[in-house]
Structure formats: structure tokens, C-alpha cells
N, C-alpha and C. Protein backbone atom coordinates (compact mmCIF):
# COMPACT_ATOMS: atom_id res chain seq x y z
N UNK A 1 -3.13 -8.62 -18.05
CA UNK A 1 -2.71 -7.55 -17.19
C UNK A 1 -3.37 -7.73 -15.82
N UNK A 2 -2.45 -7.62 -14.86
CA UNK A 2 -2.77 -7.74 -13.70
C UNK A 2 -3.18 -6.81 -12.73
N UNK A 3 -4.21 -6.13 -12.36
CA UNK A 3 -4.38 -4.91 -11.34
C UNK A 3 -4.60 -5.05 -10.37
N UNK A 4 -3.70 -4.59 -9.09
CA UNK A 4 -3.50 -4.46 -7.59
C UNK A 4 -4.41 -3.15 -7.34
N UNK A 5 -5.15 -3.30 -6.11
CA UNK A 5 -5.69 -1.95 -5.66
C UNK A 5 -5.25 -1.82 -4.17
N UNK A 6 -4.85 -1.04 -3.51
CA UNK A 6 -4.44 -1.40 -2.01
C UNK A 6 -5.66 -0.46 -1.47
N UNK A 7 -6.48 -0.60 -0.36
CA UNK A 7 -7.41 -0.07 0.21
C UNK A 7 -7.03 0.08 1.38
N UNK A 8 -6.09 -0.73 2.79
CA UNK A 8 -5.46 -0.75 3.89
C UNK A 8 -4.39 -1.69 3.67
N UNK A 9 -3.23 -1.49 4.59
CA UNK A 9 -2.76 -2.84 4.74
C UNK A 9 -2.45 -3.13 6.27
N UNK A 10 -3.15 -3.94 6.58
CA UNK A 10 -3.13 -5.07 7.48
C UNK A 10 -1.93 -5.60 7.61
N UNK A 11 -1.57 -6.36 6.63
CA UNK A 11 -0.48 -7.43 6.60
C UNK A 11 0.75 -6.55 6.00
N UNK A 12 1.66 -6.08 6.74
CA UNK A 12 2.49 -5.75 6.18
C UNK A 12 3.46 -6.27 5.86
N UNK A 13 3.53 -7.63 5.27
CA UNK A 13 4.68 -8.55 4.65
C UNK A 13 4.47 -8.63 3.26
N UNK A 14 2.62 -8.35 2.90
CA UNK A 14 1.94 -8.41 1.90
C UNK A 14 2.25 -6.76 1.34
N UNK A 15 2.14 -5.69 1.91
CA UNK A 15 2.59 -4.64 1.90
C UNK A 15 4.15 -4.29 1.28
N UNK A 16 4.85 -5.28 2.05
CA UNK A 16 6.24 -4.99 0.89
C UNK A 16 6.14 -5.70 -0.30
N UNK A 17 5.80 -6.97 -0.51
CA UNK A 17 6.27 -7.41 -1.49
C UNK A 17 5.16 -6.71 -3.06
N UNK A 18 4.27 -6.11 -2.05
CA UNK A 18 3.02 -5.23 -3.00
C UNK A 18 3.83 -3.81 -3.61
N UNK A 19 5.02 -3.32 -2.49
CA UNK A 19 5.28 -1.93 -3.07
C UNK A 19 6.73 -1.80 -3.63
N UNK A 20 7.46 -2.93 -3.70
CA UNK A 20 8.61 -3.30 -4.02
C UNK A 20 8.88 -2.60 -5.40
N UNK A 21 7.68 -2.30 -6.04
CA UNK A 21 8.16 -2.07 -7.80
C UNK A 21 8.42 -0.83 -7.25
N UNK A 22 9.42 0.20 -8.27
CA UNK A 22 9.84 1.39 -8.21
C UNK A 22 8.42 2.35 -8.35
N UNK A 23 7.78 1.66 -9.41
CA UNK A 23 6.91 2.61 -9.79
C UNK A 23 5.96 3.19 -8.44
N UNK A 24 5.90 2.03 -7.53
CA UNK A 24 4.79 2.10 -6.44
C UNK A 24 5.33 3.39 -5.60
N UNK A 25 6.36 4.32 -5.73
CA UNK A 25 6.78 5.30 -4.83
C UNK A 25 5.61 6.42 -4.72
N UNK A 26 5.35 6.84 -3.53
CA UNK A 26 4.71 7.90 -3.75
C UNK A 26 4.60 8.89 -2.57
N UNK A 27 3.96 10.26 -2.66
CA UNK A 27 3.94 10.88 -1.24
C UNK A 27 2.50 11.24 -0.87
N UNK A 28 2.01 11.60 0.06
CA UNK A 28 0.67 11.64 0.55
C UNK A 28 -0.37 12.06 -0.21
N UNK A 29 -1.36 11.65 -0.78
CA UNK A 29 -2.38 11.60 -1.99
C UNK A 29 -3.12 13.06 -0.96
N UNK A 30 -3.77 13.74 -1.80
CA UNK A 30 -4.89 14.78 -1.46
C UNK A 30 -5.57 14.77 -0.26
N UNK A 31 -6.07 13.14 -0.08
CA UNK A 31 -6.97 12.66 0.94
C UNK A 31 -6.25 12.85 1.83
N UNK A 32 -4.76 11.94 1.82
CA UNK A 32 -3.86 11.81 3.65
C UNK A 32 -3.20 13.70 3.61
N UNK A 33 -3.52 14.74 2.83
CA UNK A 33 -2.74 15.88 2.94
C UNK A 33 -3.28 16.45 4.12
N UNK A 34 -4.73 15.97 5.03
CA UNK A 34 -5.56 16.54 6.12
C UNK A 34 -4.63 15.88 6.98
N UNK A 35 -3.74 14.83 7.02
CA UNK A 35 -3.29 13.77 7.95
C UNK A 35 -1.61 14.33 8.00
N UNK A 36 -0.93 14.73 7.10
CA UNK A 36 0.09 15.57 6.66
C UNK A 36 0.33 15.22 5.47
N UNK A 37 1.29 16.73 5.32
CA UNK A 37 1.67 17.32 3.92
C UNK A 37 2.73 17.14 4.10
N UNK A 38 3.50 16.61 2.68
CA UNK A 38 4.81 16.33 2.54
C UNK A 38 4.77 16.91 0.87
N UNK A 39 6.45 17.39 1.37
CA UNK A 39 7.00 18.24 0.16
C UNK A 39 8.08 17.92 -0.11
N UNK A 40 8.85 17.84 -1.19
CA UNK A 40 10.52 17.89 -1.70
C UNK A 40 11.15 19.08 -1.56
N UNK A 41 10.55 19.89 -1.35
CA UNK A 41 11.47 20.93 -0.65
C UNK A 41 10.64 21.81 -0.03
N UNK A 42 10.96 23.45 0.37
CA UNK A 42 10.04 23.85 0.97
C UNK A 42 10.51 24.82 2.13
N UNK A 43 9.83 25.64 2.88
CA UNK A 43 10.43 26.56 3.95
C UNK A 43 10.01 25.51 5.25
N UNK A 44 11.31 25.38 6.27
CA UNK A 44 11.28 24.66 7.64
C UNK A 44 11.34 25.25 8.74
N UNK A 45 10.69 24.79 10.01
CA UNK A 45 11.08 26.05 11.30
C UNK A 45 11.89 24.72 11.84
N UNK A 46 12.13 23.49 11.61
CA UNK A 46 12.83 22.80 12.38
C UNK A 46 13.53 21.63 11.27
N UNK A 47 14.46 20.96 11.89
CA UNK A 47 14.92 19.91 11.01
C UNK A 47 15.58 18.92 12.21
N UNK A 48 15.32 17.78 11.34
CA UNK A 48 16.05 16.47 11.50
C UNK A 48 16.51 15.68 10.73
N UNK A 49 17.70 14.65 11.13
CA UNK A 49 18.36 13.81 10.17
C UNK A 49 18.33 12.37 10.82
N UNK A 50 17.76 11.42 10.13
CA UNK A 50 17.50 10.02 10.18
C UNK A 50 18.51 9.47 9.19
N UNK A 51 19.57 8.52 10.12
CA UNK A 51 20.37 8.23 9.35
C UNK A 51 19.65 6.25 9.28
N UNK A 52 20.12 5.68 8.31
CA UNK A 52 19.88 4.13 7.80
C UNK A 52 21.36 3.62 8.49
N UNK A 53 21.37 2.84 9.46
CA UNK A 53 22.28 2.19 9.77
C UNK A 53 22.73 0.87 9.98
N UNK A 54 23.91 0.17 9.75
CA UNK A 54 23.78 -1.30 9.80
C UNK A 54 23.76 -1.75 11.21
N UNK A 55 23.37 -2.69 11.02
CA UNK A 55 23.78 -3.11 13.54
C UNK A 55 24.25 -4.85 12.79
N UNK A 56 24.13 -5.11 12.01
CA UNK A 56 24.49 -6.62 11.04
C UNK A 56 24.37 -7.10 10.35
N UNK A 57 25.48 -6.79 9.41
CA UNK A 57 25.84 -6.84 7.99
C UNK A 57 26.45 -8.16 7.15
N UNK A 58 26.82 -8.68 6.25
CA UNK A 58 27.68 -9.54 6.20
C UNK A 58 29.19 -9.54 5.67
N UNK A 59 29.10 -8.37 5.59
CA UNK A 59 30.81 -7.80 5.12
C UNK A 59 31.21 -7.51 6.77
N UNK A 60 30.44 -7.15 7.74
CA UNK A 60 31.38 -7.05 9.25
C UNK A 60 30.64 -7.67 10.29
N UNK A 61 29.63 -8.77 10.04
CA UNK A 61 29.08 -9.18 10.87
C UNK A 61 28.06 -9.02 11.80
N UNK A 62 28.22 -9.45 13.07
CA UNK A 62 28.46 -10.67 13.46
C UNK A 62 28.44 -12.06 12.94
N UNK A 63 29.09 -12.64 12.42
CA UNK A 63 28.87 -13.84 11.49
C UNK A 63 27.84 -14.35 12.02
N UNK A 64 27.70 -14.96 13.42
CA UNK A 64 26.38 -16.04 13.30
C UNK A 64 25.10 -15.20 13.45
N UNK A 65 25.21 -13.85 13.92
CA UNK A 65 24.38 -13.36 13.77
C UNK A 65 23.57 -13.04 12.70
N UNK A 66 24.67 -12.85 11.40
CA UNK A 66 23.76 -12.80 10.18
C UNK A 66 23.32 -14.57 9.46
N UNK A 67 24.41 -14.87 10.03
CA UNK A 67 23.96 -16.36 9.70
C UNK A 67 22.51 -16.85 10.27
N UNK A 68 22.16 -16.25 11.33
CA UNK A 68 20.57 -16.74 12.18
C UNK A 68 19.60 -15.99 11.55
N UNK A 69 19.89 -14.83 11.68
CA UNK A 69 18.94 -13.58 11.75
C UNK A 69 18.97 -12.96 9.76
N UNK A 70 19.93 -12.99 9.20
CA UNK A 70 20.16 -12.27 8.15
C UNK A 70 20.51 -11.00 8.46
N UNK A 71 20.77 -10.14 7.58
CA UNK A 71 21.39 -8.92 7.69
C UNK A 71 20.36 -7.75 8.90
N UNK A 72 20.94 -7.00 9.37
CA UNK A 72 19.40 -6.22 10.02
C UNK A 72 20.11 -4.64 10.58
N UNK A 73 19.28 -4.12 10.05
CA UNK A 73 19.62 -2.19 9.62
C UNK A 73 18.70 -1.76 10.68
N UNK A 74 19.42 -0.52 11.18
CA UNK A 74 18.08 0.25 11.99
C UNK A 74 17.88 1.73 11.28
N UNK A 75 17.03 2.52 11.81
CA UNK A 75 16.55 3.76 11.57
C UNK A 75 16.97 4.63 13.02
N UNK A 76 18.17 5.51 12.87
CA UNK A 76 18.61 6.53 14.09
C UNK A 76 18.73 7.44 13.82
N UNK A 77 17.57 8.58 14.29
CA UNK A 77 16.87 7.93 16.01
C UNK A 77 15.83 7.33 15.34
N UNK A 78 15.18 6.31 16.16
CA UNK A 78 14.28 5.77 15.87
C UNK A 78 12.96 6.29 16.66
N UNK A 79 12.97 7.40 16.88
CA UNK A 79 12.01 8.22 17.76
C UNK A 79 12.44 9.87 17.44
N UNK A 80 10.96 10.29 17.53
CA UNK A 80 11.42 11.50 17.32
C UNK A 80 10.24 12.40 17.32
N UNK A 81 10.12 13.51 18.62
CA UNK A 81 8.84 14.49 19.06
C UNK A 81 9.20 15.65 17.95
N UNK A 82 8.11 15.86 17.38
CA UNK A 82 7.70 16.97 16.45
C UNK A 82 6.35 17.74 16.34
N UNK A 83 6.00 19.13 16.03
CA UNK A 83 5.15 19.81 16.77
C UNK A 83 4.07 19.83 15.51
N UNK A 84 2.67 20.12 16.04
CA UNK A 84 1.68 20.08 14.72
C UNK A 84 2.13 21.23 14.28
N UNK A 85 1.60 21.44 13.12
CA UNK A 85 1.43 22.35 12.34
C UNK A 85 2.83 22.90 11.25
N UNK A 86 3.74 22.61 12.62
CA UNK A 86 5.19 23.10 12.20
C UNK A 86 5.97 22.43 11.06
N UNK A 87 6.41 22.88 9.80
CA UNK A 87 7.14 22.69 8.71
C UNK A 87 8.96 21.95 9.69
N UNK A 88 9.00 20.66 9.07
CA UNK A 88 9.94 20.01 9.72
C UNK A 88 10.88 19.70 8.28
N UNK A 89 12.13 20.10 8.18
CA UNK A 89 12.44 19.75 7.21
C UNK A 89 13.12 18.47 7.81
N UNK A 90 12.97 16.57 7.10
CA UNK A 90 13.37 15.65 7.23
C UNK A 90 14.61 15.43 6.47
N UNK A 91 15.96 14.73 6.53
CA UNK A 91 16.75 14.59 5.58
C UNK A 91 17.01 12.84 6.20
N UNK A 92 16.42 12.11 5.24
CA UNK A 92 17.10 10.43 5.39
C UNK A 92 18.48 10.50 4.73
N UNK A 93 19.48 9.78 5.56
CA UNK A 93 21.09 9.87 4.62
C UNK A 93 21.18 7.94 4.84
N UNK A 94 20.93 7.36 3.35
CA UNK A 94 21.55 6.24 3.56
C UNK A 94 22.89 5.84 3.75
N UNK A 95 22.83 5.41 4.42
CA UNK A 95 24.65 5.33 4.88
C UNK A 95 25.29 4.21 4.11
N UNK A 96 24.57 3.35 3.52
CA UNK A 96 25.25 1.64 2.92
C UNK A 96 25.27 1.59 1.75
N UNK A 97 26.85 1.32 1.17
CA UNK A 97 27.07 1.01 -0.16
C UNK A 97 26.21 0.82 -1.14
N UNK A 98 25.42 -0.46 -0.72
CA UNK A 98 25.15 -1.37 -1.60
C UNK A 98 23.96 -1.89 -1.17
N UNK A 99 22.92 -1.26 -0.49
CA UNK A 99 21.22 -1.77 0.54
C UNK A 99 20.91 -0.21 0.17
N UNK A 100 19.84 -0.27 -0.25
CA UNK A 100 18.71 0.25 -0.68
C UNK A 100 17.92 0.06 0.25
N UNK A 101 17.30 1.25 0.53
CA UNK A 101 16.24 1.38 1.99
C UNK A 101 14.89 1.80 1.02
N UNK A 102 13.71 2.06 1.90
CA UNK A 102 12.74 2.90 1.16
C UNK A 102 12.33 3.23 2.92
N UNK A 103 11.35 4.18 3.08
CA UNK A 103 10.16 4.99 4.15
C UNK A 103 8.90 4.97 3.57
N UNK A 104 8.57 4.16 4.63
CA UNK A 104 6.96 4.38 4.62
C UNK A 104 6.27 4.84 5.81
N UNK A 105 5.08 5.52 5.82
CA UNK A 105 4.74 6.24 6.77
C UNK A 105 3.28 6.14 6.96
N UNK A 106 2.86 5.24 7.95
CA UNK A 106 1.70 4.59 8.45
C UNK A 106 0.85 6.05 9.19
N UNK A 107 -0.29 5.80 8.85
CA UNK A 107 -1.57 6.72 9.78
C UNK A 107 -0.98 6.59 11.08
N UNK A 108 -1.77 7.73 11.58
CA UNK A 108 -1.46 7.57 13.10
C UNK A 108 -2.35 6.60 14.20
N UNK A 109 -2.16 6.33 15.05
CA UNK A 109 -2.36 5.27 16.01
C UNK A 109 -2.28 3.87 15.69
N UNK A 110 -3.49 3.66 15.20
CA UNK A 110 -3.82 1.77 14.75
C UNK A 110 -4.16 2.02 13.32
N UNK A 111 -3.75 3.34 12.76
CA UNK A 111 -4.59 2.97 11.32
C UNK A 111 -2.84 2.70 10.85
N UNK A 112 -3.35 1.46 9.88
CA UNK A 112 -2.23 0.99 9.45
C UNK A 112 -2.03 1.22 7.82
N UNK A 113 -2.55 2.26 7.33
CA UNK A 113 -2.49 2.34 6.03
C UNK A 113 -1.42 3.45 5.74
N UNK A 114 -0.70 2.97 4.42
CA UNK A 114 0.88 3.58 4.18
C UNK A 114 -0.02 5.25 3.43
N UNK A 115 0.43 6.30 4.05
CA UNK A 115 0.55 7.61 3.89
C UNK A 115 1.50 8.08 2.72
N UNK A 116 2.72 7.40 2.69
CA UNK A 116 3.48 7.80 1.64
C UNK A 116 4.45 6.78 1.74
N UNK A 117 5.59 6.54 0.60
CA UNK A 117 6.57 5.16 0.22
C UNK A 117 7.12 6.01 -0.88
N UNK A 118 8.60 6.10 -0.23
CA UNK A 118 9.69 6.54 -1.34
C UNK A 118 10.89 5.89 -0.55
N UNK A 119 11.69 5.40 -1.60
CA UNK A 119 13.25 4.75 -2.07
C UNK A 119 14.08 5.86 -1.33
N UNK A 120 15.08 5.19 -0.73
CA UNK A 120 16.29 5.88 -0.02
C UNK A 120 17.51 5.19 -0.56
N UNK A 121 17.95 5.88 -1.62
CA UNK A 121 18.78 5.13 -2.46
C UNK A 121 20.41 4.94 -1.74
N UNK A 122 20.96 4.32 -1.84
CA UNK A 122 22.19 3.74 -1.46
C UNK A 122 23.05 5.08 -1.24
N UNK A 123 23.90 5.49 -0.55
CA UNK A 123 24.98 6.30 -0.37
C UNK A 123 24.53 8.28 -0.92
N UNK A 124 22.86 8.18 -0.10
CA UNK A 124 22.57 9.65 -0.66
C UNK A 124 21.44 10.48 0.61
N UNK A 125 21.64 11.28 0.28
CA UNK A 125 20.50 12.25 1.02
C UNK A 125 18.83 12.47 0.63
N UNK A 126 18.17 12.27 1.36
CA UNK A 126 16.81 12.37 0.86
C UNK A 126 15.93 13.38 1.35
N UNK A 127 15.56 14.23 1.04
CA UNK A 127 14.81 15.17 1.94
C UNK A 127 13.34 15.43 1.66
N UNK A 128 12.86 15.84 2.93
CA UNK A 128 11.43 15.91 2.61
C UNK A 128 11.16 17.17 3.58
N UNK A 129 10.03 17.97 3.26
CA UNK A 129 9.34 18.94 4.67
C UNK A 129 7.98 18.21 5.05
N UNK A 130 8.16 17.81 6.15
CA UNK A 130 6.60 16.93 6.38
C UNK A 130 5.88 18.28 7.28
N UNK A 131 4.96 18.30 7.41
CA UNK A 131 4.05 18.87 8.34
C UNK A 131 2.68 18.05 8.87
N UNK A 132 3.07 17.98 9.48
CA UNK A 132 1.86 16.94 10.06
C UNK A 132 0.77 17.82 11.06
N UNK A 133 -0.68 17.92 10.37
CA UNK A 133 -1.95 18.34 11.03
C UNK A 133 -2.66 17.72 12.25
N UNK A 134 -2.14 16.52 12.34
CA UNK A 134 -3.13 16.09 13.25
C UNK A 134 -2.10 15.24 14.54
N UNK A 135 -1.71 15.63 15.53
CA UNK A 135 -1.45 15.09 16.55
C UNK A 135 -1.73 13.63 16.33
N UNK A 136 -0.51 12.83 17.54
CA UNK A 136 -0.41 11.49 17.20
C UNK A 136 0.79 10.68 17.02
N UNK A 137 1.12 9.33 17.32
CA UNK A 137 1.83 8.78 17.34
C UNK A 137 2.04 8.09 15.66
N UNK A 138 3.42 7.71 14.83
CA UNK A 138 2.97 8.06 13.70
C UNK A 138 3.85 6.67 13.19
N UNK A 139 3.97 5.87 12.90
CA UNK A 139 5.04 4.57 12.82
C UNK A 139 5.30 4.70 11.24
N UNK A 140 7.03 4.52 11.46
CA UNK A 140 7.69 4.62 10.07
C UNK A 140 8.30 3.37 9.56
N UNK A 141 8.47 3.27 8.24
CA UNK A 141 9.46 1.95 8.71
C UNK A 141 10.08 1.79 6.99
N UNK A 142 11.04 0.94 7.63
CA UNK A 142 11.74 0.35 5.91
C UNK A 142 11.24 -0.86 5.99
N UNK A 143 10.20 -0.92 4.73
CA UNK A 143 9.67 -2.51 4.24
C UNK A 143 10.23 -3.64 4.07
N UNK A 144 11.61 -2.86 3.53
CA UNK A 144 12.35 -4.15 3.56
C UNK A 144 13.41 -5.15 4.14
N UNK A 145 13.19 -4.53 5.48
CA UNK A 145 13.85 -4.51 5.98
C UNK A 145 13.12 -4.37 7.56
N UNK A 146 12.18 -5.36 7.20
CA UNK A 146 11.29 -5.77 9.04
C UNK A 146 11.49 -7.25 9.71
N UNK A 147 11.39 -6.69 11.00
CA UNK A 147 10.92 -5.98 11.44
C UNK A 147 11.54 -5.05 12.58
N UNK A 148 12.54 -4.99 12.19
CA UNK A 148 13.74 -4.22 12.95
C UNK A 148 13.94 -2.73 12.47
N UNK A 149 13.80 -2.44 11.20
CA UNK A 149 14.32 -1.60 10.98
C UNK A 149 12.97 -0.13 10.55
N UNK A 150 12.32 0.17 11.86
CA UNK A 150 11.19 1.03 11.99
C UNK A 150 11.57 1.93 13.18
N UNK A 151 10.21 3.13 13.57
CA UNK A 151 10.71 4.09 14.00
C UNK A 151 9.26 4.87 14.41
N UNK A 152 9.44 5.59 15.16
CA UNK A 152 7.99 6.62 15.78
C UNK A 152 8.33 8.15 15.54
N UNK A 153 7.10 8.78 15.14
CA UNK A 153 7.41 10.56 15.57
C UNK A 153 6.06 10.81 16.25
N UNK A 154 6.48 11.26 17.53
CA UNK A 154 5.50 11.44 18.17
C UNK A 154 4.95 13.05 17.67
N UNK A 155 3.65 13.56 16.83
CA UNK A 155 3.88 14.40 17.04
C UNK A 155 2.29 15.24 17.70
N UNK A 156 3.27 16.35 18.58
CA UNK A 156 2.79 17.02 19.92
C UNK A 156 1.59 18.18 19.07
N UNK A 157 0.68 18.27 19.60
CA UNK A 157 -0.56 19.55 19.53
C UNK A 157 0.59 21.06 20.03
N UNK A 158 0.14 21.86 19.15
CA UNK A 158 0.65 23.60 19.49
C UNK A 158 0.07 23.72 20.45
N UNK A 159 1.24 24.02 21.43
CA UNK A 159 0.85 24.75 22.97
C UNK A 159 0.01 25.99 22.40
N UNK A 160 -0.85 26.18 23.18
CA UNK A 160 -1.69 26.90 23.24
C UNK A 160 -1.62 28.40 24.49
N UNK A 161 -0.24 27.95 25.12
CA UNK A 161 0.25 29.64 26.09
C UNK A 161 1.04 30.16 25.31
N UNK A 162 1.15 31.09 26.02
CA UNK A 162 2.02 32.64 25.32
C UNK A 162 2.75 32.69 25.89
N UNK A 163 4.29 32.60 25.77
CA UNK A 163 5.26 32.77 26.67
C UNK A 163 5.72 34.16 26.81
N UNK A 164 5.80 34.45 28.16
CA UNK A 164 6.52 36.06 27.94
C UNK A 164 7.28 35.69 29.10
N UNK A 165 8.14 37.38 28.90
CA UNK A 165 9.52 36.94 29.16
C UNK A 165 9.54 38.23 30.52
N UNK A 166 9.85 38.02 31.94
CA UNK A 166 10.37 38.87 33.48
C UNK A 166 11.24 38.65 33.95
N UNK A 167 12.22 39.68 33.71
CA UNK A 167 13.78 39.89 34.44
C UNK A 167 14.39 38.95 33.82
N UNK A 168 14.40 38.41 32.29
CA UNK A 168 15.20 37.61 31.82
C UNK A 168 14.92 35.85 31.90
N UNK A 169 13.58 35.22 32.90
CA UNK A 169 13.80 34.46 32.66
C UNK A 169 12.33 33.99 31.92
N UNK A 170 11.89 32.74 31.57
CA UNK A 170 10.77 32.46 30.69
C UNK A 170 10.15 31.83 31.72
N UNK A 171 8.52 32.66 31.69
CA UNK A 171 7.39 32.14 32.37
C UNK A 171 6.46 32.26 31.52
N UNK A 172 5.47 31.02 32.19
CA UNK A 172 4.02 31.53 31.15
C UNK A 172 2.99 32.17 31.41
N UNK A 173 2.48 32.91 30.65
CA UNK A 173 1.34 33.92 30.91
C UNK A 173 -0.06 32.62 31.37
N UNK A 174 -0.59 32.89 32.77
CA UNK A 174 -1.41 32.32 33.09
C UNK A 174 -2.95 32.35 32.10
């Protein structure tokens, strides 16, 4: 019997072919829940939809393109500002027959260690409520599918003014 322990990953080529088994799916352990909390369902003040898309396939091409490059999928939008604290409900919709995606979701800045890894199964909806605690730039990506097919959420610190409202239009309380 063979036992893998992952402590960081550095190498993320070593990283896919490490999380490839089904079993390896998972969502943010206790420790990364200070870093954000992710849920399968849940109450949201905002939402977004990340769709899996092809840009070159080999059922429509570009022929030499997949002939050079191999097939290559993106993540749209591949950016995306979201606020601390705030309950975001996420919905991934794989869009492709027959390609199997997964999300993984790296620490923020330079820490490169996977936060959570779940399967985006072929022709379905996936949803999650992330809330993310700590401000920061946050890199996502499908493993299997690099190094093209990744993505950012920038997400922003709670303003800290009070907006109130004179003669209808929005100013902020100094």
C-alpha cells in the first residue's frame, strides 16, 4: 500500500496527476475554513455563474490548432471581484458532452496550496456558497486542463462607510 501526503504543492503538474483519483475531491478542511468557507448549499447575498468552455476542441477545431496545442477549454469569466465576508452563491455549468472538468482553489497570493478540489461533471451544474474571510487575490483552475484553463477572484475587504442617502442621490457619510 502506497501513502501520498500532500503538505503544499509547488509543482502543479505533480498536483494533478496526485488528485486525479475521484476519491481525492474535497472542500476546505477546518484549517483553510479561516481562509474561506465553502458550502453545498446555503443562504447568498450575491451569485455568479462560471461557465467551462471550449476555445479548441477536436470535434470543431481548429484542426491544427488541436493538432499543435491539443484540445484547450477556458473558465468564463475568468475573473471575478467578490466582497469579504459576503455569502456568494457560485454555480460552475459544464458545458461539454464528453470533458470532465474539476476546480481547484489555491491560497491567496503566492501560497500555492489547493484549498479545495471537486469534479465538474460533464453536461451539469455545480454549486457552491464560498465566503471568503480574508481579502486577496485567489487563483482557480482546472487541473486538467493547464495551463489555459484557470481564473482569479479578486476578493475586496468590507467598505468600512455608511452610505446614506440626500435628495435621492448616494453619498458617503464622511
Amino acid at each position: 500500500m502506497l501513502t501520498v501526503l500532500l503538505w503544499g504543492v509547488p509543482n502543479l503538474g505533480a498536483a494533478s496527476a496526485t488528485l486525479a483519483a475521484e476519491s481525492r475531491y474535497y472542500l476546505p478542511s477546518a484549517a483553510a475554513s479561516g481562509i474561506v468557507t465553502v458550502r453545498p448549499h446555503g443562504r447568498a447575498e450575491a451569485a455568479l455563474t462560471v461557465l467551462t468552455e471550449a476555445v479548441a476542441v477536436k470535434e470543431t477545431g481548429p484542426a491544427a490548432t488541436v493538432a499543435k496545442l491539443g484540445e484547450i477549454y477556458t473558465f468564463s469569466p475568468s475573473f471575478a471581484a467578490l466582497t469579504q465576508n459576503r455569502p456568494t452563491l457560485v454555480t460552475f455549468w459544464n458545458l461539454q458532452p464528453d470533458d470532465a472538468h474539476d476546480f481547484a482553489l489555491m491560497g491567496p497570493g503566492d501560497d500555492t496550496s489547493i484549498l479545495m478540489y471537486v469534479k465538474l461533471p460533464p453536461l451539469a451544474k455545480t454549486s457552491y456558497v464560498f465566503t471568503f474571510h480574508r481579502p486577496g487575490l485567489y487563483t482557480f483552475m482546472c487541473l486538467r486542463h493547464q495551463p489555459e484553463m484557470s481564473g482569479q477572484f479578486l476578493v475586496l475587504p468590507v467598505s468600512r462607510e455608511k452610505p446614506s442617502v440626500k435628495a435621492g442621490n448616494a453619498t458617503a457619510k464622511p
